[in-house]
N, C-alpha and C. Protein backbone atom coordinates (compact mmCIF):
# COMPACT_ATOMS: atom_id res chain seq x y z
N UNK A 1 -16.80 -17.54 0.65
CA UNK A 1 -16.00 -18.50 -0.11
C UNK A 1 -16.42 -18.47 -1.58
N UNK A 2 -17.98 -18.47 -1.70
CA UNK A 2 -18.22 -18.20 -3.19
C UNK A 2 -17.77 -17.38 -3.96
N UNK A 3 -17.76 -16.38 -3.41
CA UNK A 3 -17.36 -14.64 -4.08
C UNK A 3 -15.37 -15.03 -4.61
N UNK A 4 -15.04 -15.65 -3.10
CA UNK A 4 -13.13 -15.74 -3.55
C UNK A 4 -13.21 -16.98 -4.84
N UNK A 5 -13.69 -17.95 -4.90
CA UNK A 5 -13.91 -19.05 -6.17
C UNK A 5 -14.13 -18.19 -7.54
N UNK A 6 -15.02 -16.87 -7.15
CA UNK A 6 -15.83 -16.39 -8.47
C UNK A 6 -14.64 -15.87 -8.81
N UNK A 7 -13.88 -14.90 -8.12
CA UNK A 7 -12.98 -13.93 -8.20
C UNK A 7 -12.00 -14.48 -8.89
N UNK A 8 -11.45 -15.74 -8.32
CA UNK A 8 -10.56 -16.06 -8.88
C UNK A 8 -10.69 -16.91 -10.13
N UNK A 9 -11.81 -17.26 -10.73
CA UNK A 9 -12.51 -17.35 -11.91
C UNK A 9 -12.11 -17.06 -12.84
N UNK A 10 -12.73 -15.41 -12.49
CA UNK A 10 -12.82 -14.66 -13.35
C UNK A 10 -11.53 -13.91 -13.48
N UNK A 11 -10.55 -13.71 -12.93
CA UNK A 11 -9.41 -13.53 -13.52
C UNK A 11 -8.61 -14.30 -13.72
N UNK A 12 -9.07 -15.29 -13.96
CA UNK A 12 -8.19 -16.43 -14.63
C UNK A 12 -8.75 -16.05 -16.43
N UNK A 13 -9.64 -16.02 -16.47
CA UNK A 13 -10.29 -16.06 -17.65
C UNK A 13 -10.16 -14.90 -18.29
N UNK A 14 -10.26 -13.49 -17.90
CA UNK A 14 -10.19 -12.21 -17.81
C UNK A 14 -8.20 -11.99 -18.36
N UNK A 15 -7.43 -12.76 -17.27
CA UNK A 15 -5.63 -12.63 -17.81
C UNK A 15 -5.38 -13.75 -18.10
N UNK A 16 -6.39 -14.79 -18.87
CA UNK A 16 -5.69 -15.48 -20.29
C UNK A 16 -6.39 -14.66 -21.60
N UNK A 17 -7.10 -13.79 -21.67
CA UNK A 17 -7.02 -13.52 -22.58
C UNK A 17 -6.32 -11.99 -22.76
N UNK A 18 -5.62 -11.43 -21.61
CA UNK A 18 -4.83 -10.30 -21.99
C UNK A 18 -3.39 -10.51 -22.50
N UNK A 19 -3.50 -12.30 -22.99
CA UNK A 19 -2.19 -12.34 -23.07
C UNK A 19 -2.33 -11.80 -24.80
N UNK A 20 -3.50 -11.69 -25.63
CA UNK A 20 -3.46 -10.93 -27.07
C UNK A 20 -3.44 -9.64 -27.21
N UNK A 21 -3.39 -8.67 -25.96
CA UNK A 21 -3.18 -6.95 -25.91
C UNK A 21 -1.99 -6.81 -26.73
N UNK A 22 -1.46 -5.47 -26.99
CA UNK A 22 -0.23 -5.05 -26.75
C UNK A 22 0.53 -5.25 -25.22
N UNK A 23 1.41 -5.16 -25.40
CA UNK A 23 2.44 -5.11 -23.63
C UNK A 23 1.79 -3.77 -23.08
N UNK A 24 1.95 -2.71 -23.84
CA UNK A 24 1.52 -1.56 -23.16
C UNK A 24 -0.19 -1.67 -22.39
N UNK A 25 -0.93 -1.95 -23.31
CA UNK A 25 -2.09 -2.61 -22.47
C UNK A 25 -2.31 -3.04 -21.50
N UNK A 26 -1.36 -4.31 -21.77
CA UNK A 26 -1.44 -5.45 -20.74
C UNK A 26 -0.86 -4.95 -19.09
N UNK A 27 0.06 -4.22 -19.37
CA UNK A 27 0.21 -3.70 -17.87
C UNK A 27 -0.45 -2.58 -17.26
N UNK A 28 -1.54 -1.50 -18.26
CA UNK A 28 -2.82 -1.12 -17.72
C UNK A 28 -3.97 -2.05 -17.15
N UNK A 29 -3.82 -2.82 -17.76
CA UNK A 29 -5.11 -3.68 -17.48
C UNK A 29 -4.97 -4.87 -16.01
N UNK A 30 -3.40 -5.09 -16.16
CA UNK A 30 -3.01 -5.55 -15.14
C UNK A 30 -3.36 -4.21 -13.97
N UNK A 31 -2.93 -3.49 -13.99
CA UNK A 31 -3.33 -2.07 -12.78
C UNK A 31 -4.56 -2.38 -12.49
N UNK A 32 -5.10 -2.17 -13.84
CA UNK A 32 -6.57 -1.77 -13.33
C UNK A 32 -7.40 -3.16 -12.42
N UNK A 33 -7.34 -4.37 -12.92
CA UNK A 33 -7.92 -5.43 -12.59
C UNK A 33 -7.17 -5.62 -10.76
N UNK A 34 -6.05 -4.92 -10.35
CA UNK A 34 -5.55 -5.34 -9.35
C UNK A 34 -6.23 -4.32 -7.99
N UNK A 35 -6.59 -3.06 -9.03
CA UNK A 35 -7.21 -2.04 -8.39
C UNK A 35 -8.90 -2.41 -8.06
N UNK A 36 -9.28 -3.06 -8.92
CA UNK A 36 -10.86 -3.45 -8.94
C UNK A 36 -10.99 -4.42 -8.06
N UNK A 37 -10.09 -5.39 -8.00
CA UNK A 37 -10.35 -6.34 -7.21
C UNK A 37 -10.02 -6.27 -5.68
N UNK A 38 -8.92 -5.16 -5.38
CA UNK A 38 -8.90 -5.07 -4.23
C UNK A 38 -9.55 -3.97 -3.35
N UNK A 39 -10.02 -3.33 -4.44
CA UNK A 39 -10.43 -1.38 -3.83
C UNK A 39 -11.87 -2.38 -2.68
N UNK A 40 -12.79 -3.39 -3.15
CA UNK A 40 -13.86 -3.13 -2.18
C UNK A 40 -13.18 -3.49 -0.72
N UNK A 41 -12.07 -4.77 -0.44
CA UNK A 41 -11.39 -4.91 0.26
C UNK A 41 -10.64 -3.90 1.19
N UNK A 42 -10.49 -2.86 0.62
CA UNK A 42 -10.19 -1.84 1.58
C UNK A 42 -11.14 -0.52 1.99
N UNK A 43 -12.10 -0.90 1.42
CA UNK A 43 -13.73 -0.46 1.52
C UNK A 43 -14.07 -1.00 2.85
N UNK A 44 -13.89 -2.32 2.92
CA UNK A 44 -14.37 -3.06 4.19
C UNK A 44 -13.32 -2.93 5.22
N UNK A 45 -12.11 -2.74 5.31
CA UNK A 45 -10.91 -2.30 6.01
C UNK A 45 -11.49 -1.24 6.72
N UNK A 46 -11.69 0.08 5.97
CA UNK A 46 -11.84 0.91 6.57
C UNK A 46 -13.04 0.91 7.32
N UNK A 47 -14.06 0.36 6.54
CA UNK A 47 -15.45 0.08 7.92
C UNK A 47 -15.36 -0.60 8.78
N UNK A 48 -14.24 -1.41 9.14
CA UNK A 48 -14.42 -2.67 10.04
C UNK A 48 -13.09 -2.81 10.99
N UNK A 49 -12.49 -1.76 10.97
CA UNK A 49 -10.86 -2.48 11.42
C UNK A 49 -9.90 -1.22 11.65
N UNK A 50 -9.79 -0.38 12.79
CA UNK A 50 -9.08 0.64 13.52
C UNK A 50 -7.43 0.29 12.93
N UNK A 51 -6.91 1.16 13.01
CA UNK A 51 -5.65 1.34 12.26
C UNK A 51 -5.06 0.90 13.58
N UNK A 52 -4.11 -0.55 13.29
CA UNK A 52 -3.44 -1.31 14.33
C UNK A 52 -1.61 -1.27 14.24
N UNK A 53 -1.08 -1.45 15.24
CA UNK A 53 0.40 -2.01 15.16
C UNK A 53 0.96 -0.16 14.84
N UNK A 54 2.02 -0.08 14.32
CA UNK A 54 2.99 1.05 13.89
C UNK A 54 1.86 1.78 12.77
N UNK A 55 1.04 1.12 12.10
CA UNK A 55 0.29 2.21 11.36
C UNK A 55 -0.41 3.78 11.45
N UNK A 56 -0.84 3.80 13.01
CA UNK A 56 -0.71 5.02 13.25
C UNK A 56 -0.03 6.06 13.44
N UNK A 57 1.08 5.22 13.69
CA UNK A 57 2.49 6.22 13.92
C UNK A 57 3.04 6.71 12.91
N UNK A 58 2.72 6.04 11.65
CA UNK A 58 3.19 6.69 10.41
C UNK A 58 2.29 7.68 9.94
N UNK A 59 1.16 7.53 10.55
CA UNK A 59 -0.02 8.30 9.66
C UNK A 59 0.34 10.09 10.59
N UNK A 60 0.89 9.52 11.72
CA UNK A 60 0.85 10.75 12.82
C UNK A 60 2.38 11.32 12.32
N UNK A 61 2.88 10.62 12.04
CA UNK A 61 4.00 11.06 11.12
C UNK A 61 4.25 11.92 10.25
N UNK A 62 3.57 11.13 9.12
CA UNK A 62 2.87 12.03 8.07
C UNK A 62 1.96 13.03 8.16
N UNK A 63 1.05 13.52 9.56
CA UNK A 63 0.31 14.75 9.62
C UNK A 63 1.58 15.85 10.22
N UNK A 64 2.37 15.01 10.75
CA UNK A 64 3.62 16.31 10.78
C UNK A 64 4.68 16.70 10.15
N UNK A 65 4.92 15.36 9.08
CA UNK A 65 5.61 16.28 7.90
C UNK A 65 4.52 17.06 6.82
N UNK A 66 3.50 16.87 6.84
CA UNK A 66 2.76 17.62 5.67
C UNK A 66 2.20 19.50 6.81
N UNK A 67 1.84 19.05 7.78
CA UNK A 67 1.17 20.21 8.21
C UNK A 67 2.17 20.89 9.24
N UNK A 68 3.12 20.43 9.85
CA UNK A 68 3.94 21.24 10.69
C UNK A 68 5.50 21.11 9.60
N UNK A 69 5.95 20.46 9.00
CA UNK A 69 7.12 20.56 7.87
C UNK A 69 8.18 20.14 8.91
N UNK A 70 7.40 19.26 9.56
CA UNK A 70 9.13 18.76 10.53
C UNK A 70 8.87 17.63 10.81
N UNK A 71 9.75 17.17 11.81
CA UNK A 71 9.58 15.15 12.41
C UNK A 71 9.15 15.09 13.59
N UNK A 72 8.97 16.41 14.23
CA UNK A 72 9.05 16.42 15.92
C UNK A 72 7.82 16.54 15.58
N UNK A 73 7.55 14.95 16.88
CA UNK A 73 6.36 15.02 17.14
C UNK A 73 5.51 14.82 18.19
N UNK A 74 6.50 16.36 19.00
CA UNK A 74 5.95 16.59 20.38
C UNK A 74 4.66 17.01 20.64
N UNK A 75 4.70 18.04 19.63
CA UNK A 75 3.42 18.59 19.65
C UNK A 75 1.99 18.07 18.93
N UNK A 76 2.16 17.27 18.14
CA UNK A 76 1.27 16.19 17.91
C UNK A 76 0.67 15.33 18.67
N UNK A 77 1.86 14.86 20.03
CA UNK A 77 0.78 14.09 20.69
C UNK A 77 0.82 14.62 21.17
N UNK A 78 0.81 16.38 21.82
CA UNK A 78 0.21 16.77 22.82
C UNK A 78 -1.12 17.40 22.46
N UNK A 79 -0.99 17.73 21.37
CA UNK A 79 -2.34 17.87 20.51
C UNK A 79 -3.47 17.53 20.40
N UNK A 80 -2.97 15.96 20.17
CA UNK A 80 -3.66 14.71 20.10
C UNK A 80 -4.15 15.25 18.59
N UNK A 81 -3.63 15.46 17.20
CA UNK A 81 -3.62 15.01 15.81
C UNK A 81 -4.20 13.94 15.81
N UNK A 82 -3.71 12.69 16.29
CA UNK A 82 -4.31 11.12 15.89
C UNK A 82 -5.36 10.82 15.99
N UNK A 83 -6.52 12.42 16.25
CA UNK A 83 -8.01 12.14 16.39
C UNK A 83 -8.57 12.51 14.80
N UNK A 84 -7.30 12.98 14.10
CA UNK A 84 -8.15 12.79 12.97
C UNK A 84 -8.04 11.62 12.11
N UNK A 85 -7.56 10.70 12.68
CA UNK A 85 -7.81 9.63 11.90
C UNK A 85 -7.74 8.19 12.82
N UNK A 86 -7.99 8.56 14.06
CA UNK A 86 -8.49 7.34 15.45
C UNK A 86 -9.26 7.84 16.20
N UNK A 87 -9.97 6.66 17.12
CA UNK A 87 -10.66 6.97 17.58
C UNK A 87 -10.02 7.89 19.38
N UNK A 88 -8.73 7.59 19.45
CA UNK A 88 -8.11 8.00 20.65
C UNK A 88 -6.80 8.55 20.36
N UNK A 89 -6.72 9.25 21.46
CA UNK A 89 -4.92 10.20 21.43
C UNK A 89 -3.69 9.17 21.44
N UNK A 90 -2.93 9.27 20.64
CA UNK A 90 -1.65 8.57 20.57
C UNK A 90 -0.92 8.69 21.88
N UNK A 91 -0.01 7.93 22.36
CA UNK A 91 1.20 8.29 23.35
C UNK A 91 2.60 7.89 22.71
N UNK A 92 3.56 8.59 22.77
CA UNK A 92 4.69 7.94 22.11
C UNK A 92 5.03 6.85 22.55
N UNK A 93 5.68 6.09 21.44
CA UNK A 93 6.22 4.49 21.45
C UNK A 93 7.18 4.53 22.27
N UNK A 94 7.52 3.38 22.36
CA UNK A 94 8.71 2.79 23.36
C UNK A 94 10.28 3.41 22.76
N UNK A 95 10.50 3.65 21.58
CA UNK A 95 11.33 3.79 21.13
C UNK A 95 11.67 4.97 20.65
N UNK A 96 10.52 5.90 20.41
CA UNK A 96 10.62 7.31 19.98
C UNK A 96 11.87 8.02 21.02
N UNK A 97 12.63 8.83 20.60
CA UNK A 97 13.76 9.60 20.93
C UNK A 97 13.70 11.12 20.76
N UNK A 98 14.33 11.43 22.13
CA UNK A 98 14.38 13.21 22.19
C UNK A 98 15.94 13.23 21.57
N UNK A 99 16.30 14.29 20.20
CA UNK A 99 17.32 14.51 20.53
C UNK A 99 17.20 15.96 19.50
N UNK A 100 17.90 16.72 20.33
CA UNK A 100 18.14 18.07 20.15
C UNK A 100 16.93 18.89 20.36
N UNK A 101 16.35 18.56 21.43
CA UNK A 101 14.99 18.87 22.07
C UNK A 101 13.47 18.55 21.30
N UNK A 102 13.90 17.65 20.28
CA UNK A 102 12.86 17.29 19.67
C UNK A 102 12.42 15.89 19.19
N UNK A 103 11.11 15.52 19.67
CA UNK A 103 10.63 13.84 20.01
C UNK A 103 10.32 13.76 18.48
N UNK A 104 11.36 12.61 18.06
CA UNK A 104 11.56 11.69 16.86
C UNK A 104 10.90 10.71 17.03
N UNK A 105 10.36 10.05 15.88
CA UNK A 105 9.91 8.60 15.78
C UNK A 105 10.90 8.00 15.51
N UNK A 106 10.48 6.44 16.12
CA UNK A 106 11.52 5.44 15.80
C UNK A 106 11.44 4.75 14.37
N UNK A 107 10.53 5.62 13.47
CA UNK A 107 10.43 5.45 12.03
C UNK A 107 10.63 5.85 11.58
N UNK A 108 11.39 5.72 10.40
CA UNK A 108 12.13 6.75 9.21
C UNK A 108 10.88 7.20 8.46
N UNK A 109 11.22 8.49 8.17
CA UNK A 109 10.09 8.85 7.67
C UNK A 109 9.71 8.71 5.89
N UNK A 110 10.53 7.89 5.31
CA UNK A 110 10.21 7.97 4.07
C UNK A 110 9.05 7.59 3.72
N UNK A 111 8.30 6.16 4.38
CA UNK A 111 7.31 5.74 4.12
C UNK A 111 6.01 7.04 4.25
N UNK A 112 6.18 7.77 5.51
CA UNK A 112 5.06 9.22 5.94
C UNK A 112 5.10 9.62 4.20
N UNK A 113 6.37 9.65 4.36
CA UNK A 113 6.08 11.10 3.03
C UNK A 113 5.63 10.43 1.63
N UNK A 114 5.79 9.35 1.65
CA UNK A 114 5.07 8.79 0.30
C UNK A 114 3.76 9.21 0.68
N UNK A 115 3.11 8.64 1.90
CA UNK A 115 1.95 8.55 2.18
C UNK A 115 1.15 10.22 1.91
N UNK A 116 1.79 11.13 1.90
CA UNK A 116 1.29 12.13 1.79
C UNK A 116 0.07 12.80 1.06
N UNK A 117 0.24 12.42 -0.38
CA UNK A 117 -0.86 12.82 -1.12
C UNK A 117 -2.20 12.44 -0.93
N UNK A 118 -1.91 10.97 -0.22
CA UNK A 118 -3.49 10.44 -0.14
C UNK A 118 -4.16 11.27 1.45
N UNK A 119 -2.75 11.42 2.27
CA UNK A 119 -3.10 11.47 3.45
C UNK A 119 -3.84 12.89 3.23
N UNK A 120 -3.15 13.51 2.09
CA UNK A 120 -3.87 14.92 2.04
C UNK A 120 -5.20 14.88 1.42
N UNK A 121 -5.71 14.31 0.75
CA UNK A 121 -7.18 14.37 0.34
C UNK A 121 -7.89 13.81 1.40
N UNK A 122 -7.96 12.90 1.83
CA UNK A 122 -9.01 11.84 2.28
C UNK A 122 -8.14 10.95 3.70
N UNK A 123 -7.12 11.87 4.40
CA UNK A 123 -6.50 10.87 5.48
C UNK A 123 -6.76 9.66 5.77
N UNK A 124 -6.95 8.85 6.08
CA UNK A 124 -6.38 7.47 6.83
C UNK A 124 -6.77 6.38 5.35
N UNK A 125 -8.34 6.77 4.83
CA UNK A 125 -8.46 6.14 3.45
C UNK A 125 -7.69 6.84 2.56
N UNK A 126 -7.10 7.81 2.28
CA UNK A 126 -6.37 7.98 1.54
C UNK A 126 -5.07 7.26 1.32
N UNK A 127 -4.34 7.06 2.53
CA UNK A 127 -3.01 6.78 3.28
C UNK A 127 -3.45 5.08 2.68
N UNK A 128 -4.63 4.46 2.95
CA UNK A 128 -5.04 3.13 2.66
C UNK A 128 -5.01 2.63 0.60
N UNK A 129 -5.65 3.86 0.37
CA UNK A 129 -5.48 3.80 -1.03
C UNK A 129 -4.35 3.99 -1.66
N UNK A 130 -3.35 4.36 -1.36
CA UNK A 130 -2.20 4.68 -1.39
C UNK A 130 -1.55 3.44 -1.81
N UNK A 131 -1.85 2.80 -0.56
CA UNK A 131 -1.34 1.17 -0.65
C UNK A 131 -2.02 0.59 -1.09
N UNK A 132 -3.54 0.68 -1.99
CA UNK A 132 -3.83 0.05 -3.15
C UNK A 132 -2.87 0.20 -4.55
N UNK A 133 -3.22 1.53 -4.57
CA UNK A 133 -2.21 1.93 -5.93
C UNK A 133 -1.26 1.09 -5.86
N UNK A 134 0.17 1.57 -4.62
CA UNK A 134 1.62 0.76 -4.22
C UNK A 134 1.44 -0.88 -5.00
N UNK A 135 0.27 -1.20 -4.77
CA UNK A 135 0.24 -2.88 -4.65
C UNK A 135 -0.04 -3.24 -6.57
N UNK A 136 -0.74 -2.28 -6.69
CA UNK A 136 -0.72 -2.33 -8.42
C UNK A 136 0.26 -2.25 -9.42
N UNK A 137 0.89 -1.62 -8.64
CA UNK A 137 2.01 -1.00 -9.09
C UNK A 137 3.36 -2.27 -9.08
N UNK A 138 3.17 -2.98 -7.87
CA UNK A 138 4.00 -4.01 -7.49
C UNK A 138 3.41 -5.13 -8.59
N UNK A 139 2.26 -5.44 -8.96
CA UNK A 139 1.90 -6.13 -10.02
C UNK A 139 2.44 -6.03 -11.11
N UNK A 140 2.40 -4.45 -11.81
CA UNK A 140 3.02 -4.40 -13.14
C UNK A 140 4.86 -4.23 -13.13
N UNK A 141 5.05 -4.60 -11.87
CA UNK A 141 6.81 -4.50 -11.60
C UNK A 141 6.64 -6.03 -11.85
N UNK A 142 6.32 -6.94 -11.32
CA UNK A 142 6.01 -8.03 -11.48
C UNK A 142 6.04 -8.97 -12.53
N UNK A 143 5.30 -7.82 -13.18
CA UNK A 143 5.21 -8.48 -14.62
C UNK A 143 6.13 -8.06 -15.68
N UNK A 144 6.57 -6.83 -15.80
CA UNK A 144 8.07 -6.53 -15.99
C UNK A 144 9.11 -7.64 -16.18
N UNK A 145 9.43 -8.17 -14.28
CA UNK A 145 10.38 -9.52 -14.69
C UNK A 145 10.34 -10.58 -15.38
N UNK A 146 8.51 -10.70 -15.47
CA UNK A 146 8.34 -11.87 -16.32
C UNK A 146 8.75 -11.56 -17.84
N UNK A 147 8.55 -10.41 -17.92
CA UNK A 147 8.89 -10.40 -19.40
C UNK A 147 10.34 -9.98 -19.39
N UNK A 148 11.43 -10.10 -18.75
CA UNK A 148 12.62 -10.15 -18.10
C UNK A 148 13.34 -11.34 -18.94
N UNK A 149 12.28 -12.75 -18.13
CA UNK A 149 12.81 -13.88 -18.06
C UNK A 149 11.92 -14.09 -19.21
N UNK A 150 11.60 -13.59 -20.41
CA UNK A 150 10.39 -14.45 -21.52
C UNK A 150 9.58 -15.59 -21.19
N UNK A 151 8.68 -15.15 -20.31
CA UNK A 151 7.38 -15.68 -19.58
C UNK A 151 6.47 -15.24 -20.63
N UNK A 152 5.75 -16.18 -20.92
CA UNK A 152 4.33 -15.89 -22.43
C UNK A 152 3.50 -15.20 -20.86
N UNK A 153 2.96 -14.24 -21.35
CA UNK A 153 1.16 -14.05 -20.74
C UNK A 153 0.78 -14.38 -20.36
N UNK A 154 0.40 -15.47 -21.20
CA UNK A 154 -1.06 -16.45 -20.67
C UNK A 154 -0.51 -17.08 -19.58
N UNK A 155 0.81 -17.24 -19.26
CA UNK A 155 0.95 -18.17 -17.98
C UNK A 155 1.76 -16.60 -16.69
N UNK A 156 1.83 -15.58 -17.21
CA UNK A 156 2.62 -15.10 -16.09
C UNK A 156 1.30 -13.98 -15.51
N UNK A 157 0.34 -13.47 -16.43
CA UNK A 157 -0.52 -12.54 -15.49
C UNK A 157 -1.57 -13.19 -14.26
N UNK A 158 -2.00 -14.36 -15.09
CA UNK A 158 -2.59 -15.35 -14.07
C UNK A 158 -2.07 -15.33 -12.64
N UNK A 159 -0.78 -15.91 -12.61
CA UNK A 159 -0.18 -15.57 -11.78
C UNK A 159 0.13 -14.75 -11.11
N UNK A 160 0.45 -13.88 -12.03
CA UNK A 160 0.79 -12.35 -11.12
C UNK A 160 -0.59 -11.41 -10.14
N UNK A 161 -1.44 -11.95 -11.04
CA UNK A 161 -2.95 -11.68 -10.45
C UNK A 161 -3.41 -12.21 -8.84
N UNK A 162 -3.20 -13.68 -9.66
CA UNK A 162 -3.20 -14.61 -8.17
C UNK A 162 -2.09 -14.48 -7.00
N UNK A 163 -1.23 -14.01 -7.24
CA UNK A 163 -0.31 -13.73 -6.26
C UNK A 163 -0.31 -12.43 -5.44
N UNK A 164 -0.77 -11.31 -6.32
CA UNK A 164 -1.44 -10.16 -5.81
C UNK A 164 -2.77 -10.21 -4.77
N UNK A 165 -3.69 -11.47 -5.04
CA UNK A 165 -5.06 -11.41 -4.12
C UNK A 165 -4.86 -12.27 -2.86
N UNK A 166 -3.87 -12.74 -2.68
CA UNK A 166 -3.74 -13.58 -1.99
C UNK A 166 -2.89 -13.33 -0.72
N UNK A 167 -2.72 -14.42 0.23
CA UNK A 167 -1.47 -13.41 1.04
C UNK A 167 0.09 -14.19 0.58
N UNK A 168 0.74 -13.21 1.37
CA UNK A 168 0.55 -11.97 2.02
C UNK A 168 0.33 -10.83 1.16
N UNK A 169 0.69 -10.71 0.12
CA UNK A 169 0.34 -9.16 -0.05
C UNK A 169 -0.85 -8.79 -0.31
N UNK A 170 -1.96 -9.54 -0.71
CA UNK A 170 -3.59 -9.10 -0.20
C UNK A 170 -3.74 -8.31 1.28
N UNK A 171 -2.96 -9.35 2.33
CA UNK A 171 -2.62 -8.38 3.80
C UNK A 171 -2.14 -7.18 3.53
N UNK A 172 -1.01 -7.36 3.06
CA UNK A 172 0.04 -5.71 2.75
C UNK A 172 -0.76 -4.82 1.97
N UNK A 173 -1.40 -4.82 1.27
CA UNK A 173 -1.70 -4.51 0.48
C UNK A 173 -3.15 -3.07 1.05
N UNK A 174 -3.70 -3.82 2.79
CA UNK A 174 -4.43 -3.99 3.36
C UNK A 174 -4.22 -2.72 4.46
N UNK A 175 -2.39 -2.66 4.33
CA UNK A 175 -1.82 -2.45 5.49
C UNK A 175 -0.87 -1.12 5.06
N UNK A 176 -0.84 -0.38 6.28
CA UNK A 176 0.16 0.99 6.37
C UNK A 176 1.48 0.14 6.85
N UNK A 177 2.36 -0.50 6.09
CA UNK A 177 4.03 -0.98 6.15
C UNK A 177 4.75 -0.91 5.15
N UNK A 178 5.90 -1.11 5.46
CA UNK A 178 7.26 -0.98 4.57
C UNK A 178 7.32 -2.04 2.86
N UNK A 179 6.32 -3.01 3.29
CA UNK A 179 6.53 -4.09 2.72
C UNK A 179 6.20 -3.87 1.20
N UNK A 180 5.13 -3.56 0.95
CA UNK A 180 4.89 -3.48 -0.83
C UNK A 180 5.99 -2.36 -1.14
N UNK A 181 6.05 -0.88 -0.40
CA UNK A 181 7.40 -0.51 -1.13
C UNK A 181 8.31 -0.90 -1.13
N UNK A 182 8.80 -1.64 -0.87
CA UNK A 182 10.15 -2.54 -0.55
C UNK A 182 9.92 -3.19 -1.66
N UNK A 183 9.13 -3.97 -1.29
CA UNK A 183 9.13 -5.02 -2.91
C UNK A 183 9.00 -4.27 -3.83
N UNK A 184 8.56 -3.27 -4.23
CA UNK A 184 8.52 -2.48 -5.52
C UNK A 184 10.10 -2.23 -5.62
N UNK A 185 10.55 -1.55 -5.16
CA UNK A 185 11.86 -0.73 -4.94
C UNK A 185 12.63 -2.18 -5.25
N UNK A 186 12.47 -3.32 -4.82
CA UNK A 186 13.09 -4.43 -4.87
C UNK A 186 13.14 -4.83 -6.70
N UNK A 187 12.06 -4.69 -7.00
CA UNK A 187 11.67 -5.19 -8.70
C UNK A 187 12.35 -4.18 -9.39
N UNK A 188 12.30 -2.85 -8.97
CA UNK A 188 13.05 -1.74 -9.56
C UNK A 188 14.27 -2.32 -9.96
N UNK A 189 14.95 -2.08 -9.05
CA UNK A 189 16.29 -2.54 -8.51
C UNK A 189 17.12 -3.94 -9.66
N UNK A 190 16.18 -5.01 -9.59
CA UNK A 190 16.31 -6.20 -10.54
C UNK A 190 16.28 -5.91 -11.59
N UNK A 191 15.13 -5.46 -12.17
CA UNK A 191 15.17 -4.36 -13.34
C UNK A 191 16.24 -4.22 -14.19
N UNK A 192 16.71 -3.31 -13.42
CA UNK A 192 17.61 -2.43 -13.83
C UNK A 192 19.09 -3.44 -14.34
């Protein structure tokens, strides 16, 4: 509890005074502070907490669009791939589908293929860091609208900070799902 009081302290204090940067600054610094504060958090993720729910299925996903260049992913779980990044062999989901002799996930694969680059250095922490970046990224989209709607600084990074550490997207943030790209893609979208 001490450490979350300090944390949130110190970026209170830390994004009232980025409200005197340039803009261009201010949404590096927003990155970076969103990246610092959450990277040990998924430090402890990965030591403490087996990849749960649909997250493996994307990750097993993503080892077959990067290393076999297709979706079928028959031969993956007959393989058993999901030992490189679990502790046990996958079985297909309830929903996965044969069609045209080849076992589909019941997940679109766009999310796999984002996941790719990280999955390629450093698999499952990579795939995890991934969705650090994603979530930083959703910060400085964030802050974008505020300066959308002429929100001063000093009152919108605070916020945007605090809304980033917190849940849910501290969870998401945490997590192999749809959700922070969505919301990014969502801020895009407004944006525009």
């Amino acid at each position: 509890l001490h450490t979350v009081v300090s944390t949130v302290f110190i970026c209170a204090s830390l994004a009232k005074n980025l409200g005197q940067f340039p803009v261009g600054r201010q949404y590096m610094m927003v990155f970076m502070l969103v990246i610092s504060l959450l990277l040990p958090l998924t430090g402890f993720r990965l030591a403490t907490r087996e990849l749960s729910g649909d997250e493996p299925f994307y990750l097993l996903l993503t080892h077959s669009i990067f290393h076999d260049g297709d979706l079928n992913l028959e031969n993956n779980y007959l393989d058993g791939d999901s030992l490189a990044f679990l502790n046990y062999k996958l079985a297909p989901q309830q929903f996965d589908t044969y069609s045209n002799g080849k076992l589909l996930s019941r997940h679109p694969p766009l999310l796999s293929t984002l996941l790719i680059p990280g999955y390629l250095f450093m698999v499952k922490a990579g795939a995890l860091l991934t969705f650090l970046v994603l979530t930083a990224l959703l910060a400085i989209c964030l802050l974008a609208i505020t300066r959308h709607f002429s929100i001063q600084s000093r009152s919108s990074i605070p916020a945007i900070l605090f809304t980033t550490i917190t849940a849910p997207l501290l969870f998401y943030s945490q997590s192999i799902f749809s959700e922070i790209p969505a919301a990014i893609l969502c801020c895009i979208l407004y944006i525009q």
